[in-house]
N, C-alpha and C. Protein backbone atom coordinates (compact mmCIF):
# COMPACT_ATOMS: atom_id res chain seq x y z
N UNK A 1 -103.81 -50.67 -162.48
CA UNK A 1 -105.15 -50.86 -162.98
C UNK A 1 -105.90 -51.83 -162.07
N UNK A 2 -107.23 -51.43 -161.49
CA UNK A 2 -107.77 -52.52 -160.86
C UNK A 2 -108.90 -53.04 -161.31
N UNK A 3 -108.95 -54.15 -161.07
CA UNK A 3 -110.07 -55.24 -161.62
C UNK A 3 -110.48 -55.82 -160.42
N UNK A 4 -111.74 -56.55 -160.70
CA UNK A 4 -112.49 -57.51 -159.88
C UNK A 4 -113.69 -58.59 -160.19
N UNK A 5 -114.17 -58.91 -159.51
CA UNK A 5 -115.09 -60.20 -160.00
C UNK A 5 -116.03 -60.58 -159.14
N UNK A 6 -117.19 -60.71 -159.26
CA UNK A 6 -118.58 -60.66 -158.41
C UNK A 6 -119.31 -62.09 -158.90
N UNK A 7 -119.54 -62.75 -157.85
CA UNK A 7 -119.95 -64.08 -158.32
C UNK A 7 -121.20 -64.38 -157.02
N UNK A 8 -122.55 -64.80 -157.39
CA UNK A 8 -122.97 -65.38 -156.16
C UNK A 8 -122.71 -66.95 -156.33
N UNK A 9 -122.90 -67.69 -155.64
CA UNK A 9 -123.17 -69.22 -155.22
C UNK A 9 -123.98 -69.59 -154.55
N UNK A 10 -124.52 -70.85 -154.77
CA UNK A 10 -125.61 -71.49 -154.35
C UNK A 10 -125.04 -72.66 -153.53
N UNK A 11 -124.57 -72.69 -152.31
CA UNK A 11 -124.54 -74.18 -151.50
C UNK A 11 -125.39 -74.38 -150.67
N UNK A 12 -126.02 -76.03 -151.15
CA UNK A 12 -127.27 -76.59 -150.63
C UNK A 12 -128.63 -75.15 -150.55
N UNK A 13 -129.01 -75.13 -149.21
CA UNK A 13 -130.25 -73.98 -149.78
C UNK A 13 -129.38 -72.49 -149.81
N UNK A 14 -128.51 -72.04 -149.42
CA UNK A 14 -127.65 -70.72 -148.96
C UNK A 14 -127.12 -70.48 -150.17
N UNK A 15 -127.33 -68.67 -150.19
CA UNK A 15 -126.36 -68.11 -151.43
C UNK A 15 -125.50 -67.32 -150.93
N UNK A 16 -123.84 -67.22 -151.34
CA UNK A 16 -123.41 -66.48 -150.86
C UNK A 16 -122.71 -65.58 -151.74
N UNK A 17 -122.14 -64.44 -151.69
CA UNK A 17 -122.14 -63.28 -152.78
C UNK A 17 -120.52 -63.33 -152.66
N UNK A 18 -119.38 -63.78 -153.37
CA UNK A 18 -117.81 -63.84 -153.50
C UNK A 18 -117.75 -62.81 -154.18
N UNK A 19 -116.70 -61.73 -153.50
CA UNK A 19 -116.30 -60.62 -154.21
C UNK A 19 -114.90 -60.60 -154.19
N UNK A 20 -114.02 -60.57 -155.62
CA UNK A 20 -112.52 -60.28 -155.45
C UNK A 20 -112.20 -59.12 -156.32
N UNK A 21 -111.10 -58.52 -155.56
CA UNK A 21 -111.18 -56.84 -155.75
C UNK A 21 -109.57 -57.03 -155.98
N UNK A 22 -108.67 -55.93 -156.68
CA UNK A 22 -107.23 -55.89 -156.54
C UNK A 22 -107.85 -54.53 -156.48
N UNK A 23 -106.43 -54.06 -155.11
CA UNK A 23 -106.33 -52.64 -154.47
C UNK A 23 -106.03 -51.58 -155.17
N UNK A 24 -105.20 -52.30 -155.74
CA UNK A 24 -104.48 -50.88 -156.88
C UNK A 24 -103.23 -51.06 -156.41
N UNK A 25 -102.52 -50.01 -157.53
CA UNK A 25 -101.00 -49.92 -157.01
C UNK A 25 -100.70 -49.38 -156.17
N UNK A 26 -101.14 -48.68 -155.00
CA UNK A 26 -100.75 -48.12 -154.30
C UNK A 26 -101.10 -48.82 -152.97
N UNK A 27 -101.80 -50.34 -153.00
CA UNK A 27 -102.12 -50.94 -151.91
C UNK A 27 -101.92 -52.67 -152.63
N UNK A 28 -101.12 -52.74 -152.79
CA UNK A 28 -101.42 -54.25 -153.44
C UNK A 28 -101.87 -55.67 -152.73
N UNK A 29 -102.67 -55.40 -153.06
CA UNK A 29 -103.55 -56.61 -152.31
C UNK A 29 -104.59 -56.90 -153.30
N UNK A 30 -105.07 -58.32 -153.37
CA UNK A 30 -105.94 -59.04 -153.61
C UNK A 30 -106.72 -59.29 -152.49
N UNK A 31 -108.04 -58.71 -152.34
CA UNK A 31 -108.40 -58.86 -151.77
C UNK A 31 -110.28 -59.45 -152.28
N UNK A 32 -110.27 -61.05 -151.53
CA UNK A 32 -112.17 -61.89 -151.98
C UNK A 32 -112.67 -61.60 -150.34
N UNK A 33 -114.08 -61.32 -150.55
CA UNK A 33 -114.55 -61.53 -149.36
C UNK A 33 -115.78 -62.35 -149.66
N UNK A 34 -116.42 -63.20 -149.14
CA UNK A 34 -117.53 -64.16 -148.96
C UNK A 34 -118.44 -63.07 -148.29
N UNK A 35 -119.69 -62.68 -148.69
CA UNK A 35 -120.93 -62.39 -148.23
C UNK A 35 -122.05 -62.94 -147.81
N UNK A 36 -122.93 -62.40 -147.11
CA UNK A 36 -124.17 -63.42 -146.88
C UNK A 36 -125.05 -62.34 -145.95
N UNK A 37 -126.21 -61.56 -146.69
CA UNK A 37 -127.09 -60.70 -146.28
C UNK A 37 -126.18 -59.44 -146.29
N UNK A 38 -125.11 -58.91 -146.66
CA UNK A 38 -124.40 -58.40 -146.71
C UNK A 38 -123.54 -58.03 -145.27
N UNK A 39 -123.10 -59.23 -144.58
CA UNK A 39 -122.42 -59.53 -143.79
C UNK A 39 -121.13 -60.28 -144.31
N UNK A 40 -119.79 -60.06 -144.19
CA UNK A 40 -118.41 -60.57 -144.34
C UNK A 40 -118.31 -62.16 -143.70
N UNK A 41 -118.34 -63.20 -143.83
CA UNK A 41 -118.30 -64.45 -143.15
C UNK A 41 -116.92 -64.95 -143.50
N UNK A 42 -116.34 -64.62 -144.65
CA UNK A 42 -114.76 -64.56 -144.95
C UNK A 42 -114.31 -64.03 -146.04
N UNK A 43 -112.62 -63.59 -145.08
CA UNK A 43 -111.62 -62.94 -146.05
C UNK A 43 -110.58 -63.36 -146.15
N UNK A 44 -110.29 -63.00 -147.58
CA UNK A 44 -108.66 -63.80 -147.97
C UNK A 44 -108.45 -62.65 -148.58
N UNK A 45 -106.94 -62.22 -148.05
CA UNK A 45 -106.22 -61.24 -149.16
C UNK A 45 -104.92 -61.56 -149.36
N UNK A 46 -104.01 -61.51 -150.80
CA UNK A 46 -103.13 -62.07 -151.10
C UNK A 46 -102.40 -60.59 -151.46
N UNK A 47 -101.13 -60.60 -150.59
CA UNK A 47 -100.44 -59.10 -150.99
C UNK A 47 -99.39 -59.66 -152.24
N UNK A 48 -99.32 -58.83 -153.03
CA UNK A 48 -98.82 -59.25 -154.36
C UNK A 48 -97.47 -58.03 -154.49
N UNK A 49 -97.24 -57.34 -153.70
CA UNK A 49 -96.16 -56.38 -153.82
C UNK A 49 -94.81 -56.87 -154.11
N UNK A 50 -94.69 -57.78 -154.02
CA UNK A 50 -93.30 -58.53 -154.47
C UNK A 50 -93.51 -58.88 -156.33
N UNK A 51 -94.42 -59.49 -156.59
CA UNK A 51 -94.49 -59.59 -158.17
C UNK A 51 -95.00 -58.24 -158.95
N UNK A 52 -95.34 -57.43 -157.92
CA UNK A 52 -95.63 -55.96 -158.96
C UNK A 52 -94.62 -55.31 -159.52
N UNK A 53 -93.21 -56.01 -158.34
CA UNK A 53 -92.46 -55.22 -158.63
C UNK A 53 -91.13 -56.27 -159.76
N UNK A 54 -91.42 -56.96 -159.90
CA UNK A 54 -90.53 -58.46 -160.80
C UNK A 54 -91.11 -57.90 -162.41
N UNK A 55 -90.35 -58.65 -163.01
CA UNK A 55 -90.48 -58.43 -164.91
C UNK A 55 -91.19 -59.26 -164.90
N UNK A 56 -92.15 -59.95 -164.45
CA UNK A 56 -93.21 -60.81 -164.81
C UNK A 56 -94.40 -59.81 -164.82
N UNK A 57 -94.66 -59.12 -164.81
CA UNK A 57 -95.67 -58.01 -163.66
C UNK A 57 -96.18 -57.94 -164.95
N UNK A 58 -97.20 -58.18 -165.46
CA UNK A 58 -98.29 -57.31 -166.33
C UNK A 58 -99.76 -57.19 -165.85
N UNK A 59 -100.43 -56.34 -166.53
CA UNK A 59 -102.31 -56.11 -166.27
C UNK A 59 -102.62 -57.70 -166.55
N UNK A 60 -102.08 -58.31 -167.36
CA UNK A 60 -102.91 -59.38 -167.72
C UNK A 60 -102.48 -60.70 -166.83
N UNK A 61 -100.96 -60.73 -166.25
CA UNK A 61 -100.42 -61.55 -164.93
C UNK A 61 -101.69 -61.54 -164.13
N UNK A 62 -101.86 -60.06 -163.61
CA UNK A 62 -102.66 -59.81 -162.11
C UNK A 62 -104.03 -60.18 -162.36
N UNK A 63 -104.35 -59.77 -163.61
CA UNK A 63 -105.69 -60.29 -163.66
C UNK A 63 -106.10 -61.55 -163.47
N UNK A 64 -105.56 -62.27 -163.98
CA UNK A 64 -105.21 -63.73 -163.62
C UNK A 64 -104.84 -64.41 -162.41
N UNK A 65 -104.00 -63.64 -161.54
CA UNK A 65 -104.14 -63.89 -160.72
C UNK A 65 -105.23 -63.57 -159.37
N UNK A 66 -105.81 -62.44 -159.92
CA UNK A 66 -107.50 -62.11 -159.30
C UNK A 66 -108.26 -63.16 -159.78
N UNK A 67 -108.56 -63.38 -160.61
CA UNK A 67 -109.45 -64.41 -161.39
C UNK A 67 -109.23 -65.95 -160.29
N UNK A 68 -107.67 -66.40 -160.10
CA UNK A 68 -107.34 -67.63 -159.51
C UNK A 68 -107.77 -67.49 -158.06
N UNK A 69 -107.65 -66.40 -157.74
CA UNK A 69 -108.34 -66.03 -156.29
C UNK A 69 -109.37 -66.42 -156.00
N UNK A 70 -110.29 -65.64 -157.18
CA UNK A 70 -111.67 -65.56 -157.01
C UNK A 70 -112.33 -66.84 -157.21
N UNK A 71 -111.66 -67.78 -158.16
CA UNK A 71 -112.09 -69.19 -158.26
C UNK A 71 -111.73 -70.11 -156.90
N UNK A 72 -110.61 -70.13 -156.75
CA UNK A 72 -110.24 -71.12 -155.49
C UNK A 72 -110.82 -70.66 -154.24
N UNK A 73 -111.48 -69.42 -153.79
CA UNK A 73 -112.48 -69.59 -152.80
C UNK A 73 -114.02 -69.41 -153.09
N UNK A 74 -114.30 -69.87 -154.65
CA UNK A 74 -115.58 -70.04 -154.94
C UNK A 74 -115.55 -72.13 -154.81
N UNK A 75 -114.52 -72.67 -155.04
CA UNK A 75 -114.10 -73.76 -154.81
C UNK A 75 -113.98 -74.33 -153.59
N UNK A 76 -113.30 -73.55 -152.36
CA UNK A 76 -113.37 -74.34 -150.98
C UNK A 76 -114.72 -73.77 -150.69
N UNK A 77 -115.99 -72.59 -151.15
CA UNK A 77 -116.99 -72.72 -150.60
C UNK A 77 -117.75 -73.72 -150.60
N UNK A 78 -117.72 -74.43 -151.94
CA UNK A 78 -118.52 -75.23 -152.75
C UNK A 78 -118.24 -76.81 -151.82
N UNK A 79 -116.80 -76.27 -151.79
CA UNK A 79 -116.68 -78.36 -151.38
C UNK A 79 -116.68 -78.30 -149.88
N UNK A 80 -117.11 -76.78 -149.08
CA UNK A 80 -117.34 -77.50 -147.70
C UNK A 80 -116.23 -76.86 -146.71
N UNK A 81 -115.05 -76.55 -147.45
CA UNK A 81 -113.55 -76.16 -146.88
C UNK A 81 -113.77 -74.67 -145.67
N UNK A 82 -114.58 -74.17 -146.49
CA UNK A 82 -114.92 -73.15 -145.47
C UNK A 82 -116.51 -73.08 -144.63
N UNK A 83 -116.84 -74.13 -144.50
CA UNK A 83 -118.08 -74.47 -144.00
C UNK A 83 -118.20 -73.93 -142.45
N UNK A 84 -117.16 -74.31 -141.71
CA UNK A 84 -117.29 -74.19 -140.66
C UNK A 84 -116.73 -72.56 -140.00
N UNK A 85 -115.65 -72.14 -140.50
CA UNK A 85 -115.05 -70.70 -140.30
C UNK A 85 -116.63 -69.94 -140.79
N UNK A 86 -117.31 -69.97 -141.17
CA UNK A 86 -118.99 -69.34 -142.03
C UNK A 86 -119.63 -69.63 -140.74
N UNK A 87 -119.94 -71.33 -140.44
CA UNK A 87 -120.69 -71.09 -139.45
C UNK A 87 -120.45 -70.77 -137.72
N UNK A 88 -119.09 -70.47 -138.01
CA UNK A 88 -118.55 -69.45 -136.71
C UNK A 88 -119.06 -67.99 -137.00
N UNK A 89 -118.71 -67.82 -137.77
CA UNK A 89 -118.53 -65.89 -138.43
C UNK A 89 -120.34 -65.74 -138.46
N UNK A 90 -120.85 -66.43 -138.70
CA UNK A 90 -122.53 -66.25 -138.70
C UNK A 90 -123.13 -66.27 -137.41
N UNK A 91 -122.57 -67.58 -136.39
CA UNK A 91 -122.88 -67.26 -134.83
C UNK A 91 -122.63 -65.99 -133.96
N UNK A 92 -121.34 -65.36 -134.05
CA UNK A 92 -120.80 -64.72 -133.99
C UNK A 92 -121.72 -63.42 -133.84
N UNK A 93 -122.40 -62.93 -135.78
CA UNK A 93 -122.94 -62.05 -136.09
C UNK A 93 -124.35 -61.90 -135.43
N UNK A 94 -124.73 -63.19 -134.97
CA UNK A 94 -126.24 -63.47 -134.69
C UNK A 94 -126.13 -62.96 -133.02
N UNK A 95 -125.00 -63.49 -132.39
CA UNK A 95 -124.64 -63.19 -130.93
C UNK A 95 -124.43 -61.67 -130.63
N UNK A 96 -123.81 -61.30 -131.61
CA UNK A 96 -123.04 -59.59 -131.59
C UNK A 96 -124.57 -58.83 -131.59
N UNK A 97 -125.24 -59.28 -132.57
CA UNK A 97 -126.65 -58.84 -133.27
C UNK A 97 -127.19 -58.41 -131.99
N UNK A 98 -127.61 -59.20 -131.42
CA UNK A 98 -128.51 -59.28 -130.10
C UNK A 98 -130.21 -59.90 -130.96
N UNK A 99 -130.92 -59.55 -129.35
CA UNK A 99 -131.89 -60.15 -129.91
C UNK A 99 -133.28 -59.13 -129.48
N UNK A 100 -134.81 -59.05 -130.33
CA UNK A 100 -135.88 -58.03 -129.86
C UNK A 100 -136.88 -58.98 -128.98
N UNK A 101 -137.44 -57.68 -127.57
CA UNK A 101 -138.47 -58.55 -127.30
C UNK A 101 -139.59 -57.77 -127.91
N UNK A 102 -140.74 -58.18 -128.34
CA UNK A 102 -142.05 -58.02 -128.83
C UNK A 102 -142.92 -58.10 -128.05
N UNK A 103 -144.30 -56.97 -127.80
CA UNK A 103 -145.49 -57.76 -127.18
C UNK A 103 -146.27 -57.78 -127.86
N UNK A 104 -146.82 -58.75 -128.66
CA UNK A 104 -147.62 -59.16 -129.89
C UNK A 104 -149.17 -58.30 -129.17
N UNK A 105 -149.72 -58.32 -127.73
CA UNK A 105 -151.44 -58.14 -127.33
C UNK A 105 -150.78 -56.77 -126.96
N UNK A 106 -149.77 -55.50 -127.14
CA UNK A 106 -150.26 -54.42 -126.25
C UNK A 106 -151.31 -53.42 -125.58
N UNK A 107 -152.34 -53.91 -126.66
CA UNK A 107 -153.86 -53.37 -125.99
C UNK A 107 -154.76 -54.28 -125.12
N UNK A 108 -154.20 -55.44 -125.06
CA UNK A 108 -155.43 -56.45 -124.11
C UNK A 108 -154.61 -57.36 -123.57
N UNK A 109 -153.36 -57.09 -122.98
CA UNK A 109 -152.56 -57.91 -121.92
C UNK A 109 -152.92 -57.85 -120.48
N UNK A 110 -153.98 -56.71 -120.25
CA UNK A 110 -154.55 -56.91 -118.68
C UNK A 110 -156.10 -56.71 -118.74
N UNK A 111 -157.05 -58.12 -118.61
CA UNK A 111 -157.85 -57.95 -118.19
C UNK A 111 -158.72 -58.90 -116.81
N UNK A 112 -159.98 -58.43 -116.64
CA UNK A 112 -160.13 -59.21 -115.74
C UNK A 112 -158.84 -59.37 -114.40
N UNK A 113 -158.21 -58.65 -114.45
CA UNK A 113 -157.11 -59.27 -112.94
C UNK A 113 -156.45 -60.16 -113.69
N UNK A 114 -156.50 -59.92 -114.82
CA UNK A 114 -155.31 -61.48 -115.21
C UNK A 114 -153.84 -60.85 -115.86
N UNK A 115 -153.04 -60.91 -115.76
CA UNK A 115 -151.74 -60.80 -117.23
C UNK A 115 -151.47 -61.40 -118.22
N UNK A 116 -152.12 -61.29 -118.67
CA UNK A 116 -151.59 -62.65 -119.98
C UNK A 116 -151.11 -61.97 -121.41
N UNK A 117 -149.57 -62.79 -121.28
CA UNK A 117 -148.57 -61.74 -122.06
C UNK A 117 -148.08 -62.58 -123.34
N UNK A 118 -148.48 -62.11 -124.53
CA UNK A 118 -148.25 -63.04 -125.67
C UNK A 118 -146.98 -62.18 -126.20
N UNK A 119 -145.66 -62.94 -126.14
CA UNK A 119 -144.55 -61.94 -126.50
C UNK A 119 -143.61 -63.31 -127.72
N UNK A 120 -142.86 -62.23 -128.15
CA UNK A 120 -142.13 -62.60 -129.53
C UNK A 120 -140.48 -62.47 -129.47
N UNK A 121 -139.89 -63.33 -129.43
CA UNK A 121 -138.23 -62.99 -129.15
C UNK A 121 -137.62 -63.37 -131.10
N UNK A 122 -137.05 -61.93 -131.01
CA UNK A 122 -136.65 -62.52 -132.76
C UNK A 122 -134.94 -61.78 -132.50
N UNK A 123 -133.95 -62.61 -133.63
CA UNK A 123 -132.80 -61.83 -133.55
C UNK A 123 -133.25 -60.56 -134.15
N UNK A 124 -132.07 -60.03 -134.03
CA UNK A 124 -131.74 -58.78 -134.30
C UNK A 124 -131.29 -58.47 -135.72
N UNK A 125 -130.37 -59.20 -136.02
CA UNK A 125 -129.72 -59.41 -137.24
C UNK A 125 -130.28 -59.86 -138.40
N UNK A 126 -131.31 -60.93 -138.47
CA UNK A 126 -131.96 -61.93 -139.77
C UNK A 126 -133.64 -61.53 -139.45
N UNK A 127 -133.64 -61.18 -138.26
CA UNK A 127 -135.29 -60.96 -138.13
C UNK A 127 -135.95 -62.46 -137.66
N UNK A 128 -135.08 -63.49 -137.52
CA UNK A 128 -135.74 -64.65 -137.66
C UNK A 128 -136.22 -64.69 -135.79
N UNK A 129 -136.94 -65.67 -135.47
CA UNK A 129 -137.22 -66.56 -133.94
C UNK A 129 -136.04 -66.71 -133.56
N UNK A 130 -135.96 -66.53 -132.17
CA UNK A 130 -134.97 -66.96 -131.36
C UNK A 130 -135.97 -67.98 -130.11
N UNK A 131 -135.51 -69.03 -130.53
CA UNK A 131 -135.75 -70.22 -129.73
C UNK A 131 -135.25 -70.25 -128.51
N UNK A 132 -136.01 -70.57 -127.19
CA UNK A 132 -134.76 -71.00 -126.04
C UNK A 132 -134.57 -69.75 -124.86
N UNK A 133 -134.93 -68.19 -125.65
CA UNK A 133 -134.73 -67.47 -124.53
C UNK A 133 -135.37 -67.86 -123.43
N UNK A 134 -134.91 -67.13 -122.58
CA UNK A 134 -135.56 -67.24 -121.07
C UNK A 134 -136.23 -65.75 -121.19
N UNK A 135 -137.72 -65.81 -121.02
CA UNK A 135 -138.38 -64.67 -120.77
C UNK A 135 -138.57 -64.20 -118.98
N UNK A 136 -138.72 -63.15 -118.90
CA UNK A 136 -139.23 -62.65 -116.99
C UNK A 136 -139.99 -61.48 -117.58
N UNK A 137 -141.02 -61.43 -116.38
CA UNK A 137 -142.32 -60.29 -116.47
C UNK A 137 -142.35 -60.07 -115.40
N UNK A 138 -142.55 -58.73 -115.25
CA UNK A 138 -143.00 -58.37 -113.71
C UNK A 138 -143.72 -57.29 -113.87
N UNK A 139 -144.38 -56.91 -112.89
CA UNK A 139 -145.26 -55.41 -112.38
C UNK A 139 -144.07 -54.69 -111.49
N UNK A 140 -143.25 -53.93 -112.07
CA UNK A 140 -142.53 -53.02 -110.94
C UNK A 140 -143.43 -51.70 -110.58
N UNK A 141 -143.45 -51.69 -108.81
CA UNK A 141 -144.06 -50.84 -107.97
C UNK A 141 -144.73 -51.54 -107.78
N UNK A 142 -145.27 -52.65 -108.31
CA UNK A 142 -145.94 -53.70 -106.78
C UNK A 142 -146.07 -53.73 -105.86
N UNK A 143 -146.80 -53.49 -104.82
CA UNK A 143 -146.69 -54.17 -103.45
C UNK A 143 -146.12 -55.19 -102.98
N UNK A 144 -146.37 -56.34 -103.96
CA UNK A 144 -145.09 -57.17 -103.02
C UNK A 144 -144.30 -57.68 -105.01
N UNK A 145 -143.21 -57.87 -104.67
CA UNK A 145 -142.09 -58.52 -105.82
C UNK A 145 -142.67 -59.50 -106.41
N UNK A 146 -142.92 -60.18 -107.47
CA UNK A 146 -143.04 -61.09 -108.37
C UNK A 146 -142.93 -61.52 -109.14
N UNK A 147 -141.68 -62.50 -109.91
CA UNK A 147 -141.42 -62.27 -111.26
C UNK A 147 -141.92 -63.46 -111.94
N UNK A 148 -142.16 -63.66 -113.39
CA UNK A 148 -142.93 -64.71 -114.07
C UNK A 148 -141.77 -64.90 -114.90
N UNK A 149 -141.90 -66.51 -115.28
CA UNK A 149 -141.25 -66.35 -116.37
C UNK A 149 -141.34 -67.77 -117.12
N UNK A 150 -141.03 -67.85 -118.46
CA UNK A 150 -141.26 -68.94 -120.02
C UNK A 150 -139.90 -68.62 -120.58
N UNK A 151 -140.11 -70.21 -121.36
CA UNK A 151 -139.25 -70.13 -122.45
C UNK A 151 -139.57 -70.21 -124.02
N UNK A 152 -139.14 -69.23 -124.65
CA UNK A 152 -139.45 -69.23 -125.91
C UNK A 152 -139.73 -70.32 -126.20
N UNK A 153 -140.56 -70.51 -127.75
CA UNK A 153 -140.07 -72.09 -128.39
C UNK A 153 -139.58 -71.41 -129.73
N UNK A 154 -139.97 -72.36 -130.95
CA UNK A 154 -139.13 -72.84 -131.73
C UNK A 154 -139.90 -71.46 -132.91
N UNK A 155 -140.80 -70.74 -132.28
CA UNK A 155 -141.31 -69.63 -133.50
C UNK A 155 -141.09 -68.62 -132.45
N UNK A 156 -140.10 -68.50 -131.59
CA UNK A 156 -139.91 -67.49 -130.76
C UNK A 156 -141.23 -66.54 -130.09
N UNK A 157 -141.59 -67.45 -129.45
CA UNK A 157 -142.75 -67.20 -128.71
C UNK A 157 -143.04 -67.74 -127.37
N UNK A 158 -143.70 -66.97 -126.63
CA UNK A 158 -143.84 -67.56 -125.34
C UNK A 158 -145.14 -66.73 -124.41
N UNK A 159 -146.04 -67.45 -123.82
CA UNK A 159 -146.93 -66.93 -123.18
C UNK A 159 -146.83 -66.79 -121.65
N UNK A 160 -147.25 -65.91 -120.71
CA UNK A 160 -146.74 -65.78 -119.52
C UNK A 160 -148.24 -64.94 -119.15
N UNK A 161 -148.54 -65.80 -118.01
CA UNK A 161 -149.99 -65.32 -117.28
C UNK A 161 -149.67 -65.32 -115.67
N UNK A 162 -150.31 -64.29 -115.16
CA UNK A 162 -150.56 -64.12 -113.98
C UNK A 162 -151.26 -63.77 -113.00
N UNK A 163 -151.87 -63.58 -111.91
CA UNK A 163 -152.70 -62.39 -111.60
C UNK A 163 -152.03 -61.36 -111.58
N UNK A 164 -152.76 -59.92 -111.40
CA UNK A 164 -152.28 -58.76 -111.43
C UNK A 164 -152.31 -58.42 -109.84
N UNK A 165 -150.76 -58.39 -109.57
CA UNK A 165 -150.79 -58.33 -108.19
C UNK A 165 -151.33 -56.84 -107.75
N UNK A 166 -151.35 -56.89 -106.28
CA UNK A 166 -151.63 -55.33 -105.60
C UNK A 166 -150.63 -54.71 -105.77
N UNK A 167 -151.39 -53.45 -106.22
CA UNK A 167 -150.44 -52.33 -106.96
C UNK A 167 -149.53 -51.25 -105.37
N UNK A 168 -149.03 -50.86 -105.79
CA UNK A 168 -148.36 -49.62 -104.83
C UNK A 168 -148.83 -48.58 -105.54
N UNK A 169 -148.18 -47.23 -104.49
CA UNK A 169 -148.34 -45.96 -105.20
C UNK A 169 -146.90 -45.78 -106.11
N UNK A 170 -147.11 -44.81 -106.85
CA UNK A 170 -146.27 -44.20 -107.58
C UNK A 170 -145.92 -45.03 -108.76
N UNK A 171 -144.90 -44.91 -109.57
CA UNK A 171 -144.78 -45.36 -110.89
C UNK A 171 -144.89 -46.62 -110.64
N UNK A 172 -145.75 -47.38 -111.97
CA UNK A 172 -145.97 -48.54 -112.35
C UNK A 172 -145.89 -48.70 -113.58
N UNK A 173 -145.14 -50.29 -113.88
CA UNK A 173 -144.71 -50.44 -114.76
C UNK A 173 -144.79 -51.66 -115.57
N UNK A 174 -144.95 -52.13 -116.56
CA UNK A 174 -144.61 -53.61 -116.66
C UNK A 174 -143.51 -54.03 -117.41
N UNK A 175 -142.90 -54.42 -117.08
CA UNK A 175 -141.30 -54.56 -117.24
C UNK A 175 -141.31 -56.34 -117.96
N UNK A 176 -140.97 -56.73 -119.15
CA UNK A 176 -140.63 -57.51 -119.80
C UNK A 176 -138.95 -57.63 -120.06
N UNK A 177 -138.82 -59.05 -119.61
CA UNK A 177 -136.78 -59.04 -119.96
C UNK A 177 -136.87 -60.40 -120.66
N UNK A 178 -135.91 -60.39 -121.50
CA UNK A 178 -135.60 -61.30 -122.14
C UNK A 178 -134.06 -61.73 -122.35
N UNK A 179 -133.42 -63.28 -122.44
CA UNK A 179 -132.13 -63.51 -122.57
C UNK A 179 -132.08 -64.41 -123.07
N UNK A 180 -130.96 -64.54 -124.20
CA UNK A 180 -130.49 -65.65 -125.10
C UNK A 180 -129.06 -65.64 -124.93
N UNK A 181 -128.14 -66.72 -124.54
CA UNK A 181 -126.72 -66.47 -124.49
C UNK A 181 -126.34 -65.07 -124.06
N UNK A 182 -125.86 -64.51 -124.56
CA UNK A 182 -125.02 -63.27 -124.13
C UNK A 182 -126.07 -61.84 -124.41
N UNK A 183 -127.14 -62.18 -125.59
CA UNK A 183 -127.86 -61.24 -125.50
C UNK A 183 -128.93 -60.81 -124.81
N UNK A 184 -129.52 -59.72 -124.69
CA UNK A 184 -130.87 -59.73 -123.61
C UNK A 184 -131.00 -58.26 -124.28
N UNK A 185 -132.99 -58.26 -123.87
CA UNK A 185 -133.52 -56.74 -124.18
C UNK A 185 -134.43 -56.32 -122.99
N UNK A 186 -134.87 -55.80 -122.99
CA UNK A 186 -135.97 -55.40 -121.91
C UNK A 186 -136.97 -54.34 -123.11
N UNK A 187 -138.47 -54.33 -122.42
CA UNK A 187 -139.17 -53.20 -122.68
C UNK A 187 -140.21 -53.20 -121.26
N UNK A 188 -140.51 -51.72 -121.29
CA UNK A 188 -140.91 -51.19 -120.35
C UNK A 188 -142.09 -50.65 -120.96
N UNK A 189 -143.71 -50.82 -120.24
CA UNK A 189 -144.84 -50.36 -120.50
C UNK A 189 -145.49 -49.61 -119.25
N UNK A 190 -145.74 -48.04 -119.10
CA UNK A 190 -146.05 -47.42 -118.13
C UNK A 190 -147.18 -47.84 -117.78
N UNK A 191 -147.62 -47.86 -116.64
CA UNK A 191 -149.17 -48.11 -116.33
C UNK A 191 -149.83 -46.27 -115.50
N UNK A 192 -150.51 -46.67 -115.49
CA UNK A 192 -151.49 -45.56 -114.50
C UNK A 192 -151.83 -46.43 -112.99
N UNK A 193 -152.25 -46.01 -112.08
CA UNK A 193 -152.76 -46.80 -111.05
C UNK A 193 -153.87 -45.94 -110.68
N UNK A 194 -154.68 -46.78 -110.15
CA UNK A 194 -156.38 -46.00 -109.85
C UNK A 194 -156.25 -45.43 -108.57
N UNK A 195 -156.10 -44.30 -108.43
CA UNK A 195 -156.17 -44.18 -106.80
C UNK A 195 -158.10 -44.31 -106.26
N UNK A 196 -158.05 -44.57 -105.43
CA UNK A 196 -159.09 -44.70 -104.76
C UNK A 196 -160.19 -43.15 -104.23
């Protein structure tokens, strides 16, 4: 018979969603996992196949012992015990995530001969700012190479101006890259060029 138990928690401003599940008889395990946006930040599973099979063994043993599960890691959340394995497993998710670049002006980033590029770096994962990237802009098919570049700040934003160099023939492009630790995106905006 399987049972389980669904609990959220509140530490300091963060809620996190504790779920403890027993497998059944045919997988015995106790198994809690800690949630958060519905991401896994931790798991504990306790294989119980040795007392399923002892004269102690009842529905109401195991339940109990799901229940003790489900309390003692609603307990090391609370006091901190798993504070730090969370804020690994959350870096982790945010790193794996990657991160978006944005161009907040795509209709009025070139005028006058100027570039001026109002762009947005957010993770991937929470939607939130990513602080700190290193942004680069360029005109590929330029005439001559030039790359620009900012660093986000703290609302994941960053402005990047230039002149608009002399164009070449054939495809033109404006090429936006972005990098945070291990992640990076690019977007690519076609241009036209005026022939003469």
């Amino acid at each position: 018979m399987s049972s389980g138990f669904n609990t959220d928690v509140q530490v300091g401003d963060q809620v996190f969603h504790v779920q403890t599940e027993d497998r059944g008889p045919h997988h015995p395990v106790i198994d809690t996992a800690v949630y958060q946006h519905g991401r896994i930040l931790h798991r504990r599973a306790s294989n119980y196949e040795q007392f399923a099979g002892s004269t102690e063994f009842t529905a109401e043993a195991l339940r109990e012992r799901v229940s003790s599960q489900h309390r003692a890691v609603i307990e090391d959340l609370r006091a901190g015990a798993l504070a730090e394995e969370i804020a690994a497993a959350s870096q982790q998710e945010i790193r794996a995530a990657g991160i978006q670049v944005q161009l907040l002006n795509p209709q009025s980033w070139l005028a006058g001969g100027t570039v001026s590029l109002d762009v947005e770096i957010v993770r991937r994962v929470d939607r939130q700012p990513q602080a700190g990237a290193q942004v680069e802009a360029a005109i590929e098919g330029a005439a001559e190479n030039s790359r620009h570049s900012g660093t986000s700040d703290d609302r994941g934003r960053v402005k990047i101006e230039f002149p608009l160099p002399p164009l070449g023939k054939g495809d033109l492009a404006l090429v936006i890259q972005a990098r945070a630790d291990a992640a990076k995106d690019e977007i690519r905006f076609a241009m036209r060029s005026k022939h003469k």
